[in-house]
Protein backbone atom coordinates (compact mmCIF):
# COMPACT_ATOMS: atom_id res chain seq x y z
CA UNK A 1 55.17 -14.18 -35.90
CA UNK A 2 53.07 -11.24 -34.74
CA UNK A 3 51.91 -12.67 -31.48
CA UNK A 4 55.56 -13.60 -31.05
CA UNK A 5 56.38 -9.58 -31.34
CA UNK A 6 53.14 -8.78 -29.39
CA UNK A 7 54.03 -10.91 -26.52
CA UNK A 8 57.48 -9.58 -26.45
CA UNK A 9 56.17 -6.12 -26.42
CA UNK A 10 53.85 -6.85 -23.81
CA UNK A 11 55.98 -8.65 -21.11
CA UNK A 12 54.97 -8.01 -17.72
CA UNK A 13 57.71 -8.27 -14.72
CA UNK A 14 56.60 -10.49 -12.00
CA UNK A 15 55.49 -8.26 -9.28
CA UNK A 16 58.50 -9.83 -6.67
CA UNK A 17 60.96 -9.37 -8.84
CA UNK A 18 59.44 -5.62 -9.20
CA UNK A 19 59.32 -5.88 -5.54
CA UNK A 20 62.81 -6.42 -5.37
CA UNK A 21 63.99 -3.96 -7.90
CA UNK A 22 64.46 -5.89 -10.96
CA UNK A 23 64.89 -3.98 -13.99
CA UNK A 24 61.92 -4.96 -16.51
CA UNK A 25 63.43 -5.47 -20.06
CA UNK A 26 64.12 -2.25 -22.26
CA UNK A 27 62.77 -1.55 -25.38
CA UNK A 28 66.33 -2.43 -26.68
CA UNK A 29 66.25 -5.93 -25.48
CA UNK A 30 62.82 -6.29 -26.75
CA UNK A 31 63.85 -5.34 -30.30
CA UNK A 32 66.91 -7.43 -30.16
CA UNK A 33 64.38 -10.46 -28.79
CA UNK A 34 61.99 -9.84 -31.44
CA UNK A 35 64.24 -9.70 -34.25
CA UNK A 36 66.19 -12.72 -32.76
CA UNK A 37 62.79 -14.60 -32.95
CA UNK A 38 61.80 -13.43 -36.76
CA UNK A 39 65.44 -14.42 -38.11
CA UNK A 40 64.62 -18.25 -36.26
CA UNK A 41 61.17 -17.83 -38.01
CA UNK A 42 62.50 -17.04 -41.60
CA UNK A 43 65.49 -19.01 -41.66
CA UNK A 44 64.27 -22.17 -39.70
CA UNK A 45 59.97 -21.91 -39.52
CA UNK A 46 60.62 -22.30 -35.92
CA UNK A 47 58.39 -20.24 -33.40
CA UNK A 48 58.88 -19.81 -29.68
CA UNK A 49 57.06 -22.27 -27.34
CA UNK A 50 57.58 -19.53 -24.09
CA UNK A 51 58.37 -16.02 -23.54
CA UNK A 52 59.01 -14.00 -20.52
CA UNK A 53 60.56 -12.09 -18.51
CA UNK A 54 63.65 -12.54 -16.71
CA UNK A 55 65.03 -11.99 -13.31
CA UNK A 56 68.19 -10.75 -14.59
CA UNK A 57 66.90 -7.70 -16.67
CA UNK A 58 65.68 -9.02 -20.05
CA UNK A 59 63.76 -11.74 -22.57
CA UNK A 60 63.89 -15.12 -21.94
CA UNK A 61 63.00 -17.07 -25.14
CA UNK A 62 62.48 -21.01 -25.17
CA UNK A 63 61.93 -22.89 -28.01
CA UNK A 64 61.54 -26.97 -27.79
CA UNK A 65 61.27 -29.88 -29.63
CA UNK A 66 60.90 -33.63 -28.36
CA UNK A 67 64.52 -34.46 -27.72
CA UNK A 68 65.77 -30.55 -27.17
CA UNK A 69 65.75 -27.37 -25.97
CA UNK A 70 66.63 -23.92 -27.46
CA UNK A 71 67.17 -21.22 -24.77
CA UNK A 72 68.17 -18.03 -25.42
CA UNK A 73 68.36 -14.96 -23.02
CA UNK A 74 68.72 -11.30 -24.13
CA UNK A 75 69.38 -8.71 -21.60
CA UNK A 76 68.94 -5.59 -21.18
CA UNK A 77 72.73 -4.41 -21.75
CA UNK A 78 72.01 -6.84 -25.08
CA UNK A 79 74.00 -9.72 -24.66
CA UNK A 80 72.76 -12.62 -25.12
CA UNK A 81 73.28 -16.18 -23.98
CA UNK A 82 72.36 -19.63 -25.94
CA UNK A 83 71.82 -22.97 -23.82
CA UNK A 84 71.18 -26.16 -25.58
CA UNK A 85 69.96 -28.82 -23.70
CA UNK A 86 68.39 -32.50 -23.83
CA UNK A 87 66.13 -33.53 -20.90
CA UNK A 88 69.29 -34.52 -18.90
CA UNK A 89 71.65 -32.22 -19.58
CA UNK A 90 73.31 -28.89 -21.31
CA UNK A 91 74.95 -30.04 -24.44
CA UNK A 92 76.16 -26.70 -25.31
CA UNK A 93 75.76 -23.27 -24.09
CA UNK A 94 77.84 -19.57 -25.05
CA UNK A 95 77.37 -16.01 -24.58
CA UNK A 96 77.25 -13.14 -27.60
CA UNK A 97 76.38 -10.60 -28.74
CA UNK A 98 74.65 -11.39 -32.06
CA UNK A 99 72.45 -14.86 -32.72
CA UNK A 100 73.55 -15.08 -37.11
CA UNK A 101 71.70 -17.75 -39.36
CA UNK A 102 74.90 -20.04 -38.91
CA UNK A 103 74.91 -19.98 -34.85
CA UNK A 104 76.18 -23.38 -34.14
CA UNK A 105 73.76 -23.96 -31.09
CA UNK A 106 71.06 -22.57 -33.27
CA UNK A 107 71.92 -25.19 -36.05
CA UNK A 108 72.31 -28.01 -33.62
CA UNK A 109 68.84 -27.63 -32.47
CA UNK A 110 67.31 -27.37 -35.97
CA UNK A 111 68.93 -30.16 -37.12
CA UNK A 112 67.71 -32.45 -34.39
CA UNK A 113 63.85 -31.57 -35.00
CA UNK A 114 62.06 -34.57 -36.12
């Protein structure tokens, strides 16, 4: 879990986004992101296959399994949006403000891990 935080922390803006006045995410979002990924790690033993930056001002998290993916999106103003998705299609997606231990989406995607 602490390379999870680390690589939070240390997220980098791609340089044409920079170039094009993207905001880089704030400390805020970063918090929000990490804690986000330690409440998925304590309640689920599930850790984050990617993190980065995103183009719309925060921290793109991705977490995947065979059949699924777990996307989740905090920006900077801290919202946060959840897309589920199989390799065809989005099977459920929402926006909020607060990811709890009985998230639907979140549960979905646990529950379909092998």
């Amino acid at each position: 879990m602490k390379d999870t935080a680390t690589a939070i922390d240390n997220l980098v803006l791609r340089k044409r986004w920079k170039d094009e006045g993207v905001e880089p995410p704030n400390d805020a979002c970063k918090t929000k992101a990490k804690s986000i990924c330690a409440l998925l790690y304590e309640c689920y033993d599930i850790l984050p296959e990617e993190i980065d930056a995103t183009k719309e001002g925060g921290v793109y998290i991705s977490y995947r399994d065979i059949k699924r993916t777990l996307d989740i999106e905090v920006y900077n103003d801290l919202d946060i949006a959840v897309i589920l998705a199989d390799d065809r299609e989005i099977i459920a997606s929402a926006d909020v403000f607060e990811i709890a231990i009985n998230d639907p989406i979140v549960k979905a995607f646990v529950r379909s891990r092998p």
